[in-house]
Protein backbone atom coordinates (compact mmCIF):
# COMPACT_ATOMS: atom_id res chain seq x y z
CA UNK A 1 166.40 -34.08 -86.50
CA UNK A 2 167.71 -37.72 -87.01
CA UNK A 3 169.46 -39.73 -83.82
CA UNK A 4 172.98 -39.53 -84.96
CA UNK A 5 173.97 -43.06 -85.93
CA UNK A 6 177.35 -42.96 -84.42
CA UNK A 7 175.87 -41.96 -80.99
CA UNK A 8 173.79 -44.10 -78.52
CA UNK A 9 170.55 -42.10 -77.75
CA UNK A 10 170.62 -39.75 -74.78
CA UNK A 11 168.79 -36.49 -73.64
CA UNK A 12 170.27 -33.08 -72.91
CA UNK A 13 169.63 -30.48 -70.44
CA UNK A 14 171.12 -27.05 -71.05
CA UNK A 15 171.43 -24.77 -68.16
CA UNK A 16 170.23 -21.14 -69.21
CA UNK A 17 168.82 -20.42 -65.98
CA UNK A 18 171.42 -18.06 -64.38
CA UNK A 19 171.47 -13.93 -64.43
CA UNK A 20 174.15 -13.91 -65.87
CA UNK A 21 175.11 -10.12 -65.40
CA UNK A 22 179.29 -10.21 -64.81
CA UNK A 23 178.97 -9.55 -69.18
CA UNK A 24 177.39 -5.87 -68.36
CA UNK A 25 173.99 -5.11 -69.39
CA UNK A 26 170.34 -6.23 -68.43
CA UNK A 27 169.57 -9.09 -70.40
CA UNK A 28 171.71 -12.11 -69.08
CA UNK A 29 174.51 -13.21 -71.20
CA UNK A 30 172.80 -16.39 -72.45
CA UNK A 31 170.90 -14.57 -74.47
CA UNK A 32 173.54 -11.97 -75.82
CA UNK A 33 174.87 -11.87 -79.22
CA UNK A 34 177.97 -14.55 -79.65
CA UNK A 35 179.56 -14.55 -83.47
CA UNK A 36 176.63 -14.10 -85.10
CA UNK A 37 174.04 -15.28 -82.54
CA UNK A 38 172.15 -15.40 -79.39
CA UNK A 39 175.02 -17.63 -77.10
CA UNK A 40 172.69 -20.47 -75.78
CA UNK A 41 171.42 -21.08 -79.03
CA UNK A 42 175.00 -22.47 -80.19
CA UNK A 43 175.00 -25.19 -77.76
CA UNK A 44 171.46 -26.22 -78.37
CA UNK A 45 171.81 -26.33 -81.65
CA UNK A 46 175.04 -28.32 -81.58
CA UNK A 47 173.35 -30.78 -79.04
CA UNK A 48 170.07 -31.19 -81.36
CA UNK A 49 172.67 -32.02 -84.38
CA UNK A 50 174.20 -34.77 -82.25
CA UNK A 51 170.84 -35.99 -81.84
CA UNK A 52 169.87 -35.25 -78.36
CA UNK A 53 166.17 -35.93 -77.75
CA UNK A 54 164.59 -34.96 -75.75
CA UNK A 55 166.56 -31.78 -75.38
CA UNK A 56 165.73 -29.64 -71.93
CA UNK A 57 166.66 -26.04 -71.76
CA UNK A 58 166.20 -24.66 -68.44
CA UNK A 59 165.61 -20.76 -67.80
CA UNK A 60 164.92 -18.30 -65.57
CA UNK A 61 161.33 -17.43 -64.03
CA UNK A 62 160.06 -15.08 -66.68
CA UNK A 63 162.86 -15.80 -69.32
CA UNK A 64 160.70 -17.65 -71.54
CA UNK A 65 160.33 -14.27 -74.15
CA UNK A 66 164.14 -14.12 -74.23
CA UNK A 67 164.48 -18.14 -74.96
CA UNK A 68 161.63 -17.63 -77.96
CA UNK A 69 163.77 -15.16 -79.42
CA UNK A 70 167.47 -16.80 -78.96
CA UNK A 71 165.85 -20.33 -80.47
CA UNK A 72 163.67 -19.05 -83.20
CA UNK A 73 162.74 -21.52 -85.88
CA UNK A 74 164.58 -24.48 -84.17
CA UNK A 75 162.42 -27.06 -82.99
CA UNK A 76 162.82 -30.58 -80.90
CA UNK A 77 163.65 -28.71 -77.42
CA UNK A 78 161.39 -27.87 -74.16
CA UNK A 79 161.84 -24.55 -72.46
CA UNK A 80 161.47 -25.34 -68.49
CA UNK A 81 161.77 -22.96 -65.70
CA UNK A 82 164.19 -23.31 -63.46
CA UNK A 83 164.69 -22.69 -59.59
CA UNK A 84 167.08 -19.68 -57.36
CA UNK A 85 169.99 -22.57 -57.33
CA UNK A 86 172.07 -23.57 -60.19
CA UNK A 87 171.15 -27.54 -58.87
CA UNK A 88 167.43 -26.55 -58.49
CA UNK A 89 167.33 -25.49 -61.96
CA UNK A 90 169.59 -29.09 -63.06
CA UNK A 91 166.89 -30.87 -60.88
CA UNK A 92 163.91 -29.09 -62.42
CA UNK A 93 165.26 -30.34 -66.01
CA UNK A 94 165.70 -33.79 -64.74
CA UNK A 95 162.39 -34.30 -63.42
CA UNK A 96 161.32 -32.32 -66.88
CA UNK A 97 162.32 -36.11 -68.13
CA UNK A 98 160.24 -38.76 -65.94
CA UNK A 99 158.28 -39.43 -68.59
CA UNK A 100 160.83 -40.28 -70.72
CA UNK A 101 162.76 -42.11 -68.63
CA UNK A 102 166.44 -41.61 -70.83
CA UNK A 103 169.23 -44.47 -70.30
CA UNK A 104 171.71 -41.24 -70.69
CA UNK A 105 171.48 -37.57 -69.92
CA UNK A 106 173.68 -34.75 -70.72
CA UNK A 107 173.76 -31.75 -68.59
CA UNK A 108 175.47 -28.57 -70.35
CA UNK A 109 175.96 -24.90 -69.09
CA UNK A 110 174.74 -22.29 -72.41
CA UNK A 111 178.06 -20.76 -71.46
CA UNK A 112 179.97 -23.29 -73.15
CA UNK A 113 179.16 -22.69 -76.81
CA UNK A 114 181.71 -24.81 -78.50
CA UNK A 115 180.65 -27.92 -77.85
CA UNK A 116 181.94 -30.74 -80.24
CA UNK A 117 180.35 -34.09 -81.22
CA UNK A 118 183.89 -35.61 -80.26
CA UNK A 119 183.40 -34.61 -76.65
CA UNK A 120 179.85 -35.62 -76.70
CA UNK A 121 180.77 -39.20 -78.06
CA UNK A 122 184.16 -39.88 -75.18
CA UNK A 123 181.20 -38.88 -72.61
CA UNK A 124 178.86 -41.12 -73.62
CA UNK A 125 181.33 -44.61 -74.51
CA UNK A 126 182.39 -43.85 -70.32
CA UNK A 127 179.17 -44.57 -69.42
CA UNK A 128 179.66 -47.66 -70.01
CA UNK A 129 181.22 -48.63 -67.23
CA UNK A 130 180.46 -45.56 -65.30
CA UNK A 131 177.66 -43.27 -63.88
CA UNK A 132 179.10 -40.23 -64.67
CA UNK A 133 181.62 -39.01 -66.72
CA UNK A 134 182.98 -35.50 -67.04
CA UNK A 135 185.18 -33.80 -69.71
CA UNK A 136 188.39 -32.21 -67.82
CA UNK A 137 191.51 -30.26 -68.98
CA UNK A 138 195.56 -30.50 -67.29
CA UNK A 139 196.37 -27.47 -64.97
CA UNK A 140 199.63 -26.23 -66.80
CA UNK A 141 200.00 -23.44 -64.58
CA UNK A 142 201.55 -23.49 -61.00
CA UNK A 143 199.15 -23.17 -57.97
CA UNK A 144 199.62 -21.65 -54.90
CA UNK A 145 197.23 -21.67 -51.44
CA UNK A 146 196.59 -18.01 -50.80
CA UNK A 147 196.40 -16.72 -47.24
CA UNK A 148 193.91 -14.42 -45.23
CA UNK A 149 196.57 -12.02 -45.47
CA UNK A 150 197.24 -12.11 -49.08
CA UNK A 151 200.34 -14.47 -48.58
CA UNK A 152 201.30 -17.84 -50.14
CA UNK A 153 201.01 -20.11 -47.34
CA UNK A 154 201.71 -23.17 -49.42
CA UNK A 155 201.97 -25.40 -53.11
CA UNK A 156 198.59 -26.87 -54.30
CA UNK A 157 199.81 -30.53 -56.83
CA UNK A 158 198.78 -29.69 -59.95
CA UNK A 159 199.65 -32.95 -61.41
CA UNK A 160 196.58 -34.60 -59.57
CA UNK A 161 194.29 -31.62 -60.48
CA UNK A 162 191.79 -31.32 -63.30
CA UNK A 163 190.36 -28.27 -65.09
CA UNK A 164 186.14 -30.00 -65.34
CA UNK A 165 183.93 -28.33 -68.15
CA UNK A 166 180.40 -29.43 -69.12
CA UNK A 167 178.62 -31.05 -70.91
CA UNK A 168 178.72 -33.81 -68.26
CA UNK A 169 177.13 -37.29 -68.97
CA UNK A 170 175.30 -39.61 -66.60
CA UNK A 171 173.23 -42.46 -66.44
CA UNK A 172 169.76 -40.39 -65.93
CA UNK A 173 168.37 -42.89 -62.89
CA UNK A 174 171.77 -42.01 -60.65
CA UNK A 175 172.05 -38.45 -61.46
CA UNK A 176 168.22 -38.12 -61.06
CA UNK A 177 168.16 -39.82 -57.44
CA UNK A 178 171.28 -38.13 -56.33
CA UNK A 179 169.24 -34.53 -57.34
CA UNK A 180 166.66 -35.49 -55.55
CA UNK A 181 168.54 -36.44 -52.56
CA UNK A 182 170.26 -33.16 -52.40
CA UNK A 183 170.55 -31.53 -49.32
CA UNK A 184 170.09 -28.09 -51.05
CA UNK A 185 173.03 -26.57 -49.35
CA UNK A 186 175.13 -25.88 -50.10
CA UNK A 187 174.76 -24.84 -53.98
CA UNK A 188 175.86 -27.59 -56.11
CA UNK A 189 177.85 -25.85 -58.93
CA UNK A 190 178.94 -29.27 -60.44
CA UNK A 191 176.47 -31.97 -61.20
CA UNK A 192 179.34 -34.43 -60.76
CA UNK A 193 179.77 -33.69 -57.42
CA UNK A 194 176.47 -34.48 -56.78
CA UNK A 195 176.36 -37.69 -58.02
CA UNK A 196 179.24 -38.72 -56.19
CA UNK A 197 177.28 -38.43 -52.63
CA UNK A 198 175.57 -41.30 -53.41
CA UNK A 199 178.83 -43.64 -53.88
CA UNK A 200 178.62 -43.57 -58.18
CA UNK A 201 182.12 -43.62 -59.75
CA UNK A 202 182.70 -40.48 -62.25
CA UNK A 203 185.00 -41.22 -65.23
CA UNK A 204 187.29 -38.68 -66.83
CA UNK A 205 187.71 -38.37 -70.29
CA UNK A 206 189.67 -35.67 -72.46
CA UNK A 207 187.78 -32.19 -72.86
CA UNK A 208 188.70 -29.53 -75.11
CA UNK A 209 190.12 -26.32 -74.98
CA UNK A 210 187.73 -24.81 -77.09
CA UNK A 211 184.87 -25.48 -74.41
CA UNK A 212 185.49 -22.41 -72.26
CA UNK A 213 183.03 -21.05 -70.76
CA UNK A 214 181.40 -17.34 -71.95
CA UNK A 215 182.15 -15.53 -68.28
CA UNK A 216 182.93 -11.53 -69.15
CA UNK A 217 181.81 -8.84 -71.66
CA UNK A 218 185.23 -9.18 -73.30
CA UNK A 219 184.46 -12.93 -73.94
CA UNK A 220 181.96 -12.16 -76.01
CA UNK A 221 183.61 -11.01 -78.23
CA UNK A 222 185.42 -13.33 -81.36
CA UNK A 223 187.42 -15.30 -78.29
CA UNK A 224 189.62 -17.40 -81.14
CA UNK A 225 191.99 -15.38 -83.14
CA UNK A 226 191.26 -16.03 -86.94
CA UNK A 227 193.54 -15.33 -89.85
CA UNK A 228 193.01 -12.73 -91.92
CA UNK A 229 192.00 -14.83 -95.00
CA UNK A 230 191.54 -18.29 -95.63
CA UNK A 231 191.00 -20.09 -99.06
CA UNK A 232 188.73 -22.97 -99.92
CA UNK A 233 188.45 -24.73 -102.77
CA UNK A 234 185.94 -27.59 -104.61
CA UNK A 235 185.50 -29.63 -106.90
CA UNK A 236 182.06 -31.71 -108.24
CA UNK A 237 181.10 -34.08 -111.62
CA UNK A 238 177.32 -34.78 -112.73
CA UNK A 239 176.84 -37.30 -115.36
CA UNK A 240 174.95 -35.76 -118.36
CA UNK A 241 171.84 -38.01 -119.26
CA UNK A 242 168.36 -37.43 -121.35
CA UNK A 243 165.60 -36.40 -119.75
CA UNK A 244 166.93 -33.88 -117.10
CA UNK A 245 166.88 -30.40 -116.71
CA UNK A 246 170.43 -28.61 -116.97
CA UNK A 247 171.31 -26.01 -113.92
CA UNK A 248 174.49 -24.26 -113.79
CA UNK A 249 175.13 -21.37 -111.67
CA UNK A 250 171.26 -21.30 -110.57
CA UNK A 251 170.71 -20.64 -114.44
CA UNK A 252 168.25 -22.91 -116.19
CA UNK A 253 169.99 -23.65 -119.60
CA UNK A 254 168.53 -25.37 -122.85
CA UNK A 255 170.05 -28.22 -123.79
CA UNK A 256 169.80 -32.21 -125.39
CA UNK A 257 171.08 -33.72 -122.04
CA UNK A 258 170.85 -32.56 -118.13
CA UNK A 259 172.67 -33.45 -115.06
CA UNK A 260 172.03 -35.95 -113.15
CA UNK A 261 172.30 -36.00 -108.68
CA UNK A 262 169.37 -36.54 -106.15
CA UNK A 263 169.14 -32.39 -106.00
CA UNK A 264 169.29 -29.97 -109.08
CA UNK A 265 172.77 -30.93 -109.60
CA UNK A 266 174.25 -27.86 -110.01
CA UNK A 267 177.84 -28.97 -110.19
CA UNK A 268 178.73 -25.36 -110.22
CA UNK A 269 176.89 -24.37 -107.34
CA UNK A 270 178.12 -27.69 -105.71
CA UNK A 271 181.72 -26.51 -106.32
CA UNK A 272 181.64 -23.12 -104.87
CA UNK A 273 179.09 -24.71 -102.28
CA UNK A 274 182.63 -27.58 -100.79
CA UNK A 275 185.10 -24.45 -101.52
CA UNK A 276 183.26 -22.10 -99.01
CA UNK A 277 182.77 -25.04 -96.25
CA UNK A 278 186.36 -26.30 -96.87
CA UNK A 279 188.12 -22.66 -96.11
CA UNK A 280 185.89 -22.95 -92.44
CA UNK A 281 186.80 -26.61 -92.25
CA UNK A 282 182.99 -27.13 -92.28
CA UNK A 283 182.75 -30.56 -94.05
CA UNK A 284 181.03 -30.48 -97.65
CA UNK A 285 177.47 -30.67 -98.83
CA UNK A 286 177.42 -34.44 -98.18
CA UNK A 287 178.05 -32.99 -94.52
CA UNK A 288 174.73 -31.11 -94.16
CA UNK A 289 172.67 -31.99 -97.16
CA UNK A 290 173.38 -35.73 -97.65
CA UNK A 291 171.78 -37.64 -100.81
CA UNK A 292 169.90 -40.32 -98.58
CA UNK A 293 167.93 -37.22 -97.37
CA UNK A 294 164.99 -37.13 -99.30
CA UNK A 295 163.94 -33.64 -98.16
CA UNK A 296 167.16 -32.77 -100.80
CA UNK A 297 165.26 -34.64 -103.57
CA UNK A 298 165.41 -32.28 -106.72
CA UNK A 299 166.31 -29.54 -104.06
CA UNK A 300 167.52 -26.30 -106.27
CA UNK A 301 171.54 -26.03 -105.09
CA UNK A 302 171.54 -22.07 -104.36
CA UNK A 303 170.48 -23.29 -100.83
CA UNK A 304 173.10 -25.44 -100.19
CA UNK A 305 175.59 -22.51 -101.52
CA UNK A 306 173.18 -19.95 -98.81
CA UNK A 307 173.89 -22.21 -96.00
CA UNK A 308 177.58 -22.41 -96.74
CA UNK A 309 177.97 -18.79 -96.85
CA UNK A 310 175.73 -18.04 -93.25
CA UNK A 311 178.65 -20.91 -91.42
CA UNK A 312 180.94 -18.98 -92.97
CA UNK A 313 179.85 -15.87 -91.07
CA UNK A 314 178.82 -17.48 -88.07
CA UNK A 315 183.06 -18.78 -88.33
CA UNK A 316 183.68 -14.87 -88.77
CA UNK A 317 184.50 -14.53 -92.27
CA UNK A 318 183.00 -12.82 -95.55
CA UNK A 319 183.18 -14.12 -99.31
CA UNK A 320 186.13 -12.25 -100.41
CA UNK A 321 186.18 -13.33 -104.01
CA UNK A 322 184.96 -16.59 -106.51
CA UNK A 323 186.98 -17.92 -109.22
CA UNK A 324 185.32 -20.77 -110.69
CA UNK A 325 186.19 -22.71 -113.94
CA UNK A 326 183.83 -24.99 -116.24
CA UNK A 327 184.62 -27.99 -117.61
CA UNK A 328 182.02 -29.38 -120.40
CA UNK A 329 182.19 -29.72 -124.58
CA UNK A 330 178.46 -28.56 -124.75
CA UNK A 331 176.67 -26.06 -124.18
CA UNK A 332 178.99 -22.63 -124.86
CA UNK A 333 178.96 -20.96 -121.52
CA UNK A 334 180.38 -17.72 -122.37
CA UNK A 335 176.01 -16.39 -123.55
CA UNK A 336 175.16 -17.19 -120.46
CA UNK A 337 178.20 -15.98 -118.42
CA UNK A 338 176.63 -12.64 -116.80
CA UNK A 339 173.50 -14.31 -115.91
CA UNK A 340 175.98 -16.43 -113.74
CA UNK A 341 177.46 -13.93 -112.35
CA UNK A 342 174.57 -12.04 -111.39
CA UNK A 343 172.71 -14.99 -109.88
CA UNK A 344 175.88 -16.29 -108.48
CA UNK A 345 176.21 -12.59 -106.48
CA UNK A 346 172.76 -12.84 -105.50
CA UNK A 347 173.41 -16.06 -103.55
CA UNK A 348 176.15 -14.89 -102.01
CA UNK A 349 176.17 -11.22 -101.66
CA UNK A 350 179.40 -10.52 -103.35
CA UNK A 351 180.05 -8.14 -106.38
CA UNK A 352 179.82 -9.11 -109.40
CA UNK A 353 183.31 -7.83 -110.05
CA UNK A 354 185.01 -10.62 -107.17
CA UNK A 355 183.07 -13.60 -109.16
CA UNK A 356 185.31 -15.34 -111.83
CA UNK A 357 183.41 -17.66 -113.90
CA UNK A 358 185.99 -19.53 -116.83
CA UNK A 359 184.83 -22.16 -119.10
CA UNK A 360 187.60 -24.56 -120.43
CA UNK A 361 187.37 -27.73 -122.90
CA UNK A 362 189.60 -31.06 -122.23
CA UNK A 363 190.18 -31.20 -125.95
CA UNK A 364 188.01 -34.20 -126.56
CA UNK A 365 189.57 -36.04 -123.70
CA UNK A 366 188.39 -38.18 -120.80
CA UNK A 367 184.30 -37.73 -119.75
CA UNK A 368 184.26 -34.11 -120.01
CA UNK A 369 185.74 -34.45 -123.46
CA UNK A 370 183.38 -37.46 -124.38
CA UNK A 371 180.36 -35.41 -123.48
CA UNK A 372 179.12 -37.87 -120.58
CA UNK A 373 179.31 -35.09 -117.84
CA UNK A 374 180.36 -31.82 -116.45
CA UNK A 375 182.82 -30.85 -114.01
CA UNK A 376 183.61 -27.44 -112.34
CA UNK A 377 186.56 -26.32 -109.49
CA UNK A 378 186.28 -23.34 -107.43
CA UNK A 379 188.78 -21.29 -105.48
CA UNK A 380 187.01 -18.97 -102.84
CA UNK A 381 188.92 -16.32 -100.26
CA UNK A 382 187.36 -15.72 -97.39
CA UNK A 383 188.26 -12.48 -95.24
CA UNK A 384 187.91 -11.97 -91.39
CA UNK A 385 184.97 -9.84 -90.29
C-alpha cells in the first residue's frame, strides 16, 4: 500500500502479544471476533492504510496460527514473537527494525481498534520537536486516594491528570536505546514511561474517545450505540462518447455512444456505490478507489459497490432498501429494468423487491437532455444489525 502523502514515513509496532483472557474463553481477545472481525486486524489494517511500513506485529510464543488467520490476505506486515513482559515484547518489535533503521515508530496495543489517521498525524507533527509523543484524554470524573482499609484518605488533582492511550509515537533511535536500557523491572506498561528514563521530553497531543481499549467480554460487543437506520445518498455523471462500452447497473447495454471514467463507469453503480459510504460517513469511491490508481483502470464498478456494502457491515448496518433514478434521453431503460434489479441484488444481497430503479428524461434540457452524458441519484437505508 502507498505511503500516505499527508504523513511523513514511519513504522508501526502493534502489540498482540498478551493472553488476553479477562474477555472469557481460550483464545486471547486479540484474536476474537470485533464487528465483523478478528480485533487486531482493525488496527493493522488502519495502520497499513496510513502507510506504516514496515509494520511489526508482535505475538505470543506459539500465536503465529492465530495471527495467519486474524490477517488473512493482508500483506506489508511481519509477525514477531514476543517476550513474558509487555516491554520485552515492545523491545522484541523494535529490534525487529535495525535493519531499517525508521526516523519514526509507532507503538500500538491491538486493543485499541479505532485508531484514526487524525491521531496518527497530531503524533507524528510532535515529533518534531519531541521524542515522544502520546495521545491523552481529560479526567472528567473526581478522584479519590483509596485507603488499606477501604477509606478515602484524600483528593487526587484531576486537572493536572491525563487519561494516555496508544498508539504512541517516538523517534525510533530514543525509544530503541531507552528499551534496551531497561532495567526489566519492573514491567513497563507504557512505552512513554520508558523513554522518559533517559531524560527525552514526551509531548501531549489530543487523543480520542473512540480509542478505548477492548478490556472485557462485554466490550466486545458493538461498544458505540448506532441508530437504528441511517440514509445515504449519491449522485455521479459520465460523459457519453464513441467508442466505449455502455454499463449501467453491471448490465452491458447496446448502444451508439458509451460512458466515459478511468473504470467501467457505471454511473449507476457509482451512485448507489457514494450513497452506501455516505450513510457510514465512509468517504466516496474517490476515497478508496481513486482514478490516479491504475489498478482501477477499466475496473468493472460492482466491486466498488461490494466494498461499500462489506464497510457498511463492518459499521454494523445492512442494505435496507435502493431507490435509484436514471437520468439519460437514450437508451429506454425500462427493457432492461429487471436485469438491473437482479444484478443490482446480486451485488448487494438485497431483494429484489427493496431495489427501486426509475428512469426520468430532463425534457431536452441541460447535458442529460442534449445527449452528452448520463446521470443517476440514489437514496439507500441502511438498518442496524
Amino acid at each position: 500500500m502507498a505511503q500516505s502523502p499527508s504523513l511523513p514515513p514511519f513504522a508501526a509496532v502493534v502489540v498482540a502479544a498478551g493472553k488476553g483472557l479477562r474477555v472469557g474463553g481460550e483464545t486471547p481477545k486479540q484474536f476474537r471476533e470485533y464487528r465483523g472481525k478478528p480485533l487486531v486486524r482493525h488496527s493493522v489494517e488502519r495502520l497499513l492504510e496510513a502507510g506504516a511500513a514496515p509494520l511489526i506485529v508482535v505475538v505470543a510464543e506459539g500465536a503465529d496460527p492465530h495471527a495467519d488467520t486474524a490477517l488473512e490476505g493482508l500483506s506489508g506486515y511481519t509477525l514477531v514473537t514476543g517476550g513474558e513482559t509487555r516491554q520485552e515484547s515492545v523491545l522484541a518489535g523494535l529490534e525487529s527494525l535495525v535493519d531499517s533503521a525508521p526516523k519514526h515508530v509507532l507503538v500500538h496495543d491491538a486493543a485499541r481498534p479505532d485508531l484514526s489517521g487524525e491521531v496518527i498525524a497530531r503524533l507524528l507533527e510532535a515529533l518534531g520537536d519531541h521524542a515522544g509523543a502520546i495521545p491523552v484524554l481529560p479526567v472528567v470524573d473526581s478522584l479519590a486516594v483509596a485507603g488499606a482499609q477501604g477509606t478515602m484518605e484524600g483528593k487526587a488533582e484531576r486537572e493536572s491528570l491525563r487519561r494516555v492511550q496508544t498508539p504512541q509515537a517516538f523517534r525510533y533511535a530514543d525509544i530503541l536505546k531507552a528499551h534496551r536500557s531497561w532495567p526489566g523491572t519492573p514491567d513497563a506498561g507504557d512505552d512513554a514511561q520508558v523513554l522518559t528514563t533517559i531524560d527525552c521530553s514526551v509531548a501531549l497531543v489530543q487523543g480520542d474517545e473512540s480509542l478505548r481499549k477492548i478490556t472485557f467480554a462485554e466490550d466486545l460487543m458493538e461498544t458505540i450505540i448506532v441508530p437504528p437506520m441511517r440514509v445515504g445518498q449519491g449522485f455521479d455523471v459520465h460523459r457519453l462518447v464513441e467508442g466505449e462500452e455502455l454499463w449501467l447497473c453491471g448490465i452491458k447495454l447496446d448502444h451508439s455512444h458509451g460512458l466515459s471514467g478511468h473504470s467501467d463507469a457505471d454511473v449507476a453503480l457509482h451512485a448507489i456505490t457514494d450513497a452506501v459510504l455516505g450513510a457510514v460517513a465512509e468517504g466516496d469511491i474517490g476515497t478508496h478507489f481513486p482514478p490516479s490508481d491504475p489498478q482501477w483502470a477499466g475496473a468493472q464498478s460492482g466491486q466498488f459497490l461490494e466494498h461499500a456494502v462489506k464497510l457498511a457491515s463492518e459499521a454494523g448496518y445492512v442494505l435496507g432498501n435502493i431507490d435509484l433514478t436514471i437520468i439519460c434521453e437514450a437508451p429506454k431503460i425500462g427493457p432492461h429494468r429487471t436485469a438491473m434489479r437482479e444484478k443490482v441484488a446480486d451485488l448487494t444481497g438485497l431483494q429484489q423487491s427493496a431495489i427501486s430503479i426509475k428512469a426520468t428524461t430532463t425534457e431536452r434540457l441541460g447535458f442529460t437532455g442534449r445527449g452528452e452524458g448520463i446521470a443517476a441519484q440514489a437514496l439507500v437505508m441502511l438498518t442496524a444489525i
